[in-house]
PDB file of N, CA and C in Angstrom:
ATOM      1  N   UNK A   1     138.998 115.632 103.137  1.00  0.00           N
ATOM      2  CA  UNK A   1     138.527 114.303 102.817  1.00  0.00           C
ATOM      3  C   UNK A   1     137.034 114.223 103.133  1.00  0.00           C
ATOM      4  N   UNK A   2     136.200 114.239 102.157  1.00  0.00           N
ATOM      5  CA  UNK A   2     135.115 113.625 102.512  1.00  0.00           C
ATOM      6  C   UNK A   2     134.398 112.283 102.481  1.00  0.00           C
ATOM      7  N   UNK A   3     133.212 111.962 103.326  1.00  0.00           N
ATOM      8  CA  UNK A   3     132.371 110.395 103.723  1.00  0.00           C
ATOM      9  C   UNK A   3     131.394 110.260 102.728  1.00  0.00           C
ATOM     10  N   UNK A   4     131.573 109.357 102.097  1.00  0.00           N
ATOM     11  CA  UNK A   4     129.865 109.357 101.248  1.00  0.00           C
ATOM     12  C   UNK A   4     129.070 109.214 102.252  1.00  0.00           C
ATOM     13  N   UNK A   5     127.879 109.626 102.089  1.00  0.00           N
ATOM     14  CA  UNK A   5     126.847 110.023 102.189  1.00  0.00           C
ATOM     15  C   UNK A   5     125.870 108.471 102.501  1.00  0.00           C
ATOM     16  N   UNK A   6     125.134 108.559 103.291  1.00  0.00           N
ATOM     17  CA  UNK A   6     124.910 107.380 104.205  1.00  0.00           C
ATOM     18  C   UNK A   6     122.966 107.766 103.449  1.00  0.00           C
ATOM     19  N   UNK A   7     122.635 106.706 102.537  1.00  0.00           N
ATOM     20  CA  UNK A   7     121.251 107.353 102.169  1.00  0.00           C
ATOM     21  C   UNK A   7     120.032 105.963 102.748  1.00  0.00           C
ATOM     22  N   UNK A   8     118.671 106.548 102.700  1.00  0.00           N
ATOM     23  CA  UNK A   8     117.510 105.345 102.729  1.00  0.00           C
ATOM     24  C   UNK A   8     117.872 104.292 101.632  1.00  0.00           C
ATOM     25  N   UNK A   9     117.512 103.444 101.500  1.00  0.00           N
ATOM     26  CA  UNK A   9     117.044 102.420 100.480  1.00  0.00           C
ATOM     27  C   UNK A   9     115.885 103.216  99.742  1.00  0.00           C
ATOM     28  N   UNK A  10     115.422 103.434  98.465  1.00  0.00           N
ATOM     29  CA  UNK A  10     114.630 104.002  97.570  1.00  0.00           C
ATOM     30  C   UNK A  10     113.209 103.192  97.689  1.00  0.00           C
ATOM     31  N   UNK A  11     112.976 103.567  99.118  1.00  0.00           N
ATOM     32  CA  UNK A  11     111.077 102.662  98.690  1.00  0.00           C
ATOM     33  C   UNK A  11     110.403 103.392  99.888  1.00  0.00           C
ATOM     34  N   UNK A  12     109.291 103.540  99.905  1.00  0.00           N
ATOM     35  CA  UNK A  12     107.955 103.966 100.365  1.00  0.00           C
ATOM     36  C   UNK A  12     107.988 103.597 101.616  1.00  0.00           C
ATOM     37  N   UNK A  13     107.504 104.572 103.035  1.00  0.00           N
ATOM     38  CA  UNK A  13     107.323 103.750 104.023  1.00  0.00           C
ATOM     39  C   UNK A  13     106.191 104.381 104.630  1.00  0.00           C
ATOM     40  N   UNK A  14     105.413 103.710 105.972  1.00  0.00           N
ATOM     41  CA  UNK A  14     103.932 104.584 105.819  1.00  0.00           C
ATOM     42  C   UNK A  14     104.360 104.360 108.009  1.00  0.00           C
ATOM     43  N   UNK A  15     103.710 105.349 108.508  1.00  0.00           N
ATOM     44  CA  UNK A  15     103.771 105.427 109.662  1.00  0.00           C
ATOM     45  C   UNK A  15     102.444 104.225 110.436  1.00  0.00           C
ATOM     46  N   UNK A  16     102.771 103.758 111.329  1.00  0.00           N
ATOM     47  CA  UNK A  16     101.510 103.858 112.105  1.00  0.00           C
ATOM     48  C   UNK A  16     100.058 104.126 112.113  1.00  0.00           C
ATOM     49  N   UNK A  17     100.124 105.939 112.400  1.00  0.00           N
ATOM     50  CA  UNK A  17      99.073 106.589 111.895  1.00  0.00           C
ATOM     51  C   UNK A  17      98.554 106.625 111.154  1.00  0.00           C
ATOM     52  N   UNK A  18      99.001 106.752 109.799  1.00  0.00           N
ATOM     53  CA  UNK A  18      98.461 106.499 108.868  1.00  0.00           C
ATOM     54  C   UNK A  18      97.807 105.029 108.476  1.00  0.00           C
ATOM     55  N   UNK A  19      98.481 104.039 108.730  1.00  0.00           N
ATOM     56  CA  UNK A  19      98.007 103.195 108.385  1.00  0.00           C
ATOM     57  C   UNK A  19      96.489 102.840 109.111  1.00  0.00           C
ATOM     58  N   UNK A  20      96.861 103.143 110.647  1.00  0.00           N
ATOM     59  CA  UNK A  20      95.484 103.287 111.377  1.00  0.00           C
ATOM     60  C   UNK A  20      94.047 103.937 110.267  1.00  0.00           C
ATOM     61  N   UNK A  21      94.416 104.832 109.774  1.00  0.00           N
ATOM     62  CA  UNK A  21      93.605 105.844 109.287  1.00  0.00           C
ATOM     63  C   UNK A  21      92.949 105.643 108.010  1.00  0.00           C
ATOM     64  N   UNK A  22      94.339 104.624 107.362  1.00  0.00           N
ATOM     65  CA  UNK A  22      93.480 103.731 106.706  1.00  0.00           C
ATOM     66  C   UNK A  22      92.471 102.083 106.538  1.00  0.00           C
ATOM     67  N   UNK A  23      92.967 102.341 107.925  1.00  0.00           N
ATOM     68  CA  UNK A  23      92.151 100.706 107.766  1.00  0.00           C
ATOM     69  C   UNK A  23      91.367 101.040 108.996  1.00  0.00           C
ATOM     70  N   UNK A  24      90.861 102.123 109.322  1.00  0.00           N
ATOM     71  CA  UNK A  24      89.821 102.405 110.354  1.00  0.00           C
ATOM     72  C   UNK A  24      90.223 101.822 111.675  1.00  0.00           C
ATOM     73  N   UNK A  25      91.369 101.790 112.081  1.00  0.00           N
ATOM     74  CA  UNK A  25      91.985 101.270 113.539  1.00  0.00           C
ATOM     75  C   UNK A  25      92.625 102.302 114.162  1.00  0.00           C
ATOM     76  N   UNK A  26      92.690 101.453 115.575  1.00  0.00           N
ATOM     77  CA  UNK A  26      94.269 102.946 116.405  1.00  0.00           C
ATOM     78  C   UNK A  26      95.324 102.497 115.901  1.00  0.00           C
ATOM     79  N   UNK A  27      95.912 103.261 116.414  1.00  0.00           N
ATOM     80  CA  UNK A  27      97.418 102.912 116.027  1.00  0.00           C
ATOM     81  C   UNK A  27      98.271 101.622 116.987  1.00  0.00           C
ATOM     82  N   UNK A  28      97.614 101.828 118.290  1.00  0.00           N
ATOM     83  CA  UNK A  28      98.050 100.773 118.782  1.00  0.00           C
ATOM     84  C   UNK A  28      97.996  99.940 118.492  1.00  0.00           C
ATOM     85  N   UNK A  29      96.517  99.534 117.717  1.00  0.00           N
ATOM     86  CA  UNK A  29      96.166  98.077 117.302  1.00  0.00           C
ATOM     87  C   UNK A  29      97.351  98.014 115.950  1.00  0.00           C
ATOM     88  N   UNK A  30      97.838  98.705 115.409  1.00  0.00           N
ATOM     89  CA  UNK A  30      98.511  98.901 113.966  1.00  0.00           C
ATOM     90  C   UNK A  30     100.352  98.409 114.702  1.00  0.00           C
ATOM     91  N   UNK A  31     100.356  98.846 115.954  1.00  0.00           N
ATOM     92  CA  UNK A  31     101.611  98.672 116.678  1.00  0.00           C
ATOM     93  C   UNK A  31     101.641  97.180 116.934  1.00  0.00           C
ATOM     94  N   UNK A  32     100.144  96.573 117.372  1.00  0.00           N
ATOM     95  CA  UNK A  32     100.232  95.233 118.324  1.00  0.00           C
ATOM     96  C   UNK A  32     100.412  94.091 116.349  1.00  0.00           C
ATOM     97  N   UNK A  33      99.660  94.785 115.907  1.00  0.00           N
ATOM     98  CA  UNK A  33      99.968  93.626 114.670  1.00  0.00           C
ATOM     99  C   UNK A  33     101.572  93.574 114.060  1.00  0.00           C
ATOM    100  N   UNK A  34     102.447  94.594 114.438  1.00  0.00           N
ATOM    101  CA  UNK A  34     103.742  94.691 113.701  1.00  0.00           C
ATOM    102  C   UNK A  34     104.648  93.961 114.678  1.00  0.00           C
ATOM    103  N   UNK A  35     104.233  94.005 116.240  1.00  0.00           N
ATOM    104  CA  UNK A  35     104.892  93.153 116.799  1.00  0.00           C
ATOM    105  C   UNK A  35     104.617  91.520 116.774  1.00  0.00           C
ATOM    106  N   UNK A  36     103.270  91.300 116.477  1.00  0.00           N
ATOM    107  CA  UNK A  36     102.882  89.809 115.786  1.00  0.00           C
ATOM    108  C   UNK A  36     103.401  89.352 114.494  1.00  0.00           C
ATOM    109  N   UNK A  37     103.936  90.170 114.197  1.00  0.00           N
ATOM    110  CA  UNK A  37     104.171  90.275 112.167  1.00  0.00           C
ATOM    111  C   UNK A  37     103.045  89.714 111.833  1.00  0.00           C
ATOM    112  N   UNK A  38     102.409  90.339 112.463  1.00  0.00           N
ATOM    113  CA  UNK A  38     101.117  90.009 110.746  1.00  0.00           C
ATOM    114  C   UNK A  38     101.733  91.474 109.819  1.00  0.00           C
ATOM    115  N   UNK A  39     101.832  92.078 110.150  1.00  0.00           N
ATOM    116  CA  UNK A  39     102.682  93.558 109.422  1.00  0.00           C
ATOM    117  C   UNK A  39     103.874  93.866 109.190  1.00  0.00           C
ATOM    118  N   UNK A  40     104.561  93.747 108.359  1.00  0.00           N
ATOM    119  CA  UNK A  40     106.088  93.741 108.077  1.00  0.00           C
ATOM    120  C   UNK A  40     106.267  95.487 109.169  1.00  0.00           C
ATOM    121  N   UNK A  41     106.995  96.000 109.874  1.00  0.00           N
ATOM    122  CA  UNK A  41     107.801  96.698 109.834  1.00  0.00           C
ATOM    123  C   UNK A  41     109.655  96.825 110.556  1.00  0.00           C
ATOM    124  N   UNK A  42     109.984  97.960 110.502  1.00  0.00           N
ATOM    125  CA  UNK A  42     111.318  98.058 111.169  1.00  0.00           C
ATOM    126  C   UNK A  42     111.317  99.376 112.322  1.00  0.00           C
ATOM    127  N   UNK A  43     112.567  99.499 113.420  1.00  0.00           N
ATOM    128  CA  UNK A  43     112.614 100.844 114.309  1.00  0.00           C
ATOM    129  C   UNK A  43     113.837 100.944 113.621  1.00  0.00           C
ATOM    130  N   UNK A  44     113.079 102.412 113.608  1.00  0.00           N
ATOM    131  CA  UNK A  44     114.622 103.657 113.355  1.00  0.00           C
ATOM    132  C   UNK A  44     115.079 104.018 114.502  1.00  0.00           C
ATOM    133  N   UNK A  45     116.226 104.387 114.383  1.00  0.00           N
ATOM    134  CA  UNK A  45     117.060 105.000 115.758  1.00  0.00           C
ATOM    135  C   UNK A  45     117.084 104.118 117.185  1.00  0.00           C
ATOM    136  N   UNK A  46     117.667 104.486 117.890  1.00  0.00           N
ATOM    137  CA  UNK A  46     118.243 103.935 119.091  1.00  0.00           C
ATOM    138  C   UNK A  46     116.939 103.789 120.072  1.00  0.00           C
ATOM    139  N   UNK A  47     117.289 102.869 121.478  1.00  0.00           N
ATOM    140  CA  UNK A  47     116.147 102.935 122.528  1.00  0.00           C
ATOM    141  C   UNK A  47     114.762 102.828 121.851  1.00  0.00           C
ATOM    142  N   UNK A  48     113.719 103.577 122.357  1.00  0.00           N
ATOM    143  CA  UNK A  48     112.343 103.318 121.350  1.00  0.00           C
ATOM    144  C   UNK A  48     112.095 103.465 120.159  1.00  0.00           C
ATOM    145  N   UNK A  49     113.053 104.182 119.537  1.00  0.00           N
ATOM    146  CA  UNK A  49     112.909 104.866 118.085  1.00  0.00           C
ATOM    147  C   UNK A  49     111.784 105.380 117.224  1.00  0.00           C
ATOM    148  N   UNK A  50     111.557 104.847 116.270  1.00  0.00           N
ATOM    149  CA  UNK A  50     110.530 105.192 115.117  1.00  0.00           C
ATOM    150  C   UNK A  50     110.522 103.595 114.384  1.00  0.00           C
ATOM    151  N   UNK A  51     109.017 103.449 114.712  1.00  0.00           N
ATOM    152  CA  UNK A  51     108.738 102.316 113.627  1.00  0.00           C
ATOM    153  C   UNK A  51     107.918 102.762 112.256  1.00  0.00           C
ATOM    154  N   UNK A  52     108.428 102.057 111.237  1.00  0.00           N
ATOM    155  CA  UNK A  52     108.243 102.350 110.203  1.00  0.00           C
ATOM    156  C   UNK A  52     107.992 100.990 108.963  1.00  0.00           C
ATOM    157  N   UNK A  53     107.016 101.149 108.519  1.00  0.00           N
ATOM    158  CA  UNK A  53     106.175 100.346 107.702  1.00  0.00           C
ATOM    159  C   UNK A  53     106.381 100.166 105.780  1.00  0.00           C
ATOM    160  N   UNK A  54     107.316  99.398 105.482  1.00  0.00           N
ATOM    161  CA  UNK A  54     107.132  99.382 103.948  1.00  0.00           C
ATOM    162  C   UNK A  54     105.899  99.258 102.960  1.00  0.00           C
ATOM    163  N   UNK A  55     105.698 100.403 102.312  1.00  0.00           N
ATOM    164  CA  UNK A  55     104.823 100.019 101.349  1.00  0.00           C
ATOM    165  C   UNK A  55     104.352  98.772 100.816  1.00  0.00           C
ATOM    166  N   UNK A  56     105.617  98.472 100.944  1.00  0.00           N
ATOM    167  CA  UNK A  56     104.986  96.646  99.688  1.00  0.00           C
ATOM    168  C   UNK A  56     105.008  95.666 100.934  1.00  0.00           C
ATOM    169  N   UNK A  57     105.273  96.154 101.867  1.00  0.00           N
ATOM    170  CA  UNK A  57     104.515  95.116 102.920  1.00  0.00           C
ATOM    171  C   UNK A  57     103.063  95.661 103.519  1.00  0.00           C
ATOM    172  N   UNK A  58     102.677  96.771 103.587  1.00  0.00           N
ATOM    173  CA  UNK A  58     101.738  96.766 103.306  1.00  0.00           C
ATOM    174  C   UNK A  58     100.578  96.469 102.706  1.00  0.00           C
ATOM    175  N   UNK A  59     100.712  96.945 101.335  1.00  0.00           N
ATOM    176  CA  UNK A  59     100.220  95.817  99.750  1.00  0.00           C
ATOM    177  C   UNK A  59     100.310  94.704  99.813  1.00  0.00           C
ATOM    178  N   UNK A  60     101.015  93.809 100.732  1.00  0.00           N
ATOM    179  CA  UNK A  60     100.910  92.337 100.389  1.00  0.00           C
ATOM    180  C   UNK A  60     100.115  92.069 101.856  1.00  0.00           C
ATOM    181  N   UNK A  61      99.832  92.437 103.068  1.00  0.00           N
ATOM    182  CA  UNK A  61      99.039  92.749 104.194  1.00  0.00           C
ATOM    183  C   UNK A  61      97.459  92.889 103.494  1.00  0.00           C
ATOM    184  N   UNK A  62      97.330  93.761 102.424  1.00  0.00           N
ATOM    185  CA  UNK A  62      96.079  93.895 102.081  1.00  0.00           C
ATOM    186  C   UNK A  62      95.562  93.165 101.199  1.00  0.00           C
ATOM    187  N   UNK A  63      96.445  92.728 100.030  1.00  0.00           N
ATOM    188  CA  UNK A  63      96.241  91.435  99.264  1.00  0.00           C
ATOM    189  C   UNK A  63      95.977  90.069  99.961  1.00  0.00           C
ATOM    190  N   UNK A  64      96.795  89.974 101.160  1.00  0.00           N
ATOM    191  CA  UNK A  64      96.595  88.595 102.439  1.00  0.00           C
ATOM    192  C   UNK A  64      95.106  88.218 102.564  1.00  0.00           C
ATOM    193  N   UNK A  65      94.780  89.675 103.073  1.00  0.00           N
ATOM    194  CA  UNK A  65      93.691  89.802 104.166  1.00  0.00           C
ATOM    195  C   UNK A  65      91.806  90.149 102.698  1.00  0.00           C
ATOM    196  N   UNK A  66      92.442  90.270 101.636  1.00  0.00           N
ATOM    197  CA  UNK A  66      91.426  90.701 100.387  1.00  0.00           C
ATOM    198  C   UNK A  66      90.810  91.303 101.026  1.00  0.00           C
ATOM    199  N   UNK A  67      91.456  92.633 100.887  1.00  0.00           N
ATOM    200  CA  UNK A  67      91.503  94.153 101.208  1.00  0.00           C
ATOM    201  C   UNK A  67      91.678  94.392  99.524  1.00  0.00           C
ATOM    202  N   UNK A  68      90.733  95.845  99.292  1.00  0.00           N
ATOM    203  CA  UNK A  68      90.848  96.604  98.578  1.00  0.00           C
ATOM    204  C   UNK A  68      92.399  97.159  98.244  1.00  0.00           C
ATOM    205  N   UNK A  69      92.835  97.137  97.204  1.00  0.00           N
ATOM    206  CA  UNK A  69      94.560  97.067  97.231  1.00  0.00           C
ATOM    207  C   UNK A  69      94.396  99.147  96.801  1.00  0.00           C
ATOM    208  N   UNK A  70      93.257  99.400  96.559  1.00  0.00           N
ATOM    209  CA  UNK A  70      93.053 101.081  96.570  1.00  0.00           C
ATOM    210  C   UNK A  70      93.565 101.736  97.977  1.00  0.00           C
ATOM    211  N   UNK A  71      93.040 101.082  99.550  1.00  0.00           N
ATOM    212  CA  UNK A  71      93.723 101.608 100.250  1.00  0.00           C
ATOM    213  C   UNK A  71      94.813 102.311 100.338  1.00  0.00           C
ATOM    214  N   UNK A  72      95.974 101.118  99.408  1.00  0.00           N
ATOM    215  CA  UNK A  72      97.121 101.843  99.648  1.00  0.00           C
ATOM    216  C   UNK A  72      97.475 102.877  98.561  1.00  0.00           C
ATOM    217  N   UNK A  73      96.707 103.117  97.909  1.00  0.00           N
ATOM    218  CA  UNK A  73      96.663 104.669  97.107  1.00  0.00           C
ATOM    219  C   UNK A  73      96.233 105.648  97.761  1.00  0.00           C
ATOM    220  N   UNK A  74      95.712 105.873  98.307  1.00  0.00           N
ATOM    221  CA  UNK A  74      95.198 106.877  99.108  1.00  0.00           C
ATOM    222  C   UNK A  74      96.672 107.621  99.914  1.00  0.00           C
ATOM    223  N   UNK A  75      97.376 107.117  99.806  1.00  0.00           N
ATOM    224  CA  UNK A  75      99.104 107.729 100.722  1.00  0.00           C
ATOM    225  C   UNK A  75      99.426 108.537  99.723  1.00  0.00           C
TER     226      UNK A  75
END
């Protein structure tokens, strides 16, 4: 007997780092805005996990703020 298969949702997600890297910040500062939600994200896994950043919340972060919406091409 087999389990289907447990998959992502089909969309884009951008780390931290990166995002730092694109908007010329640390990452902490990229951490302190996701806990303000000015930044959409979510944690993966248990205890501290992995936070992780949707694309199109991103794009709408840079559209907010009239940011160059090229940034998020650069991923």
């Amino acid at each position: 007997m087999s389990t289907p298969a447990t998959t992502m949702p089909s969309a884009e997600y951008l780390t931290a780092p990166q995002i730092a890297a694109l908007l010329e910040l640390s990452s902490e500062t990229v951490y302190r805005m996701a806990r303000s939600g000015v930044l959409s994200s979510y944690r993966v896994g248990n205890g501290r996990g992995l936070v992780r950043f949707p694309l199109d919340g991103f794009r709408a972060y840079l559209a907010a703020n009239h940011l160059p919406a090229a940034l998020a091409g650069h991923i």
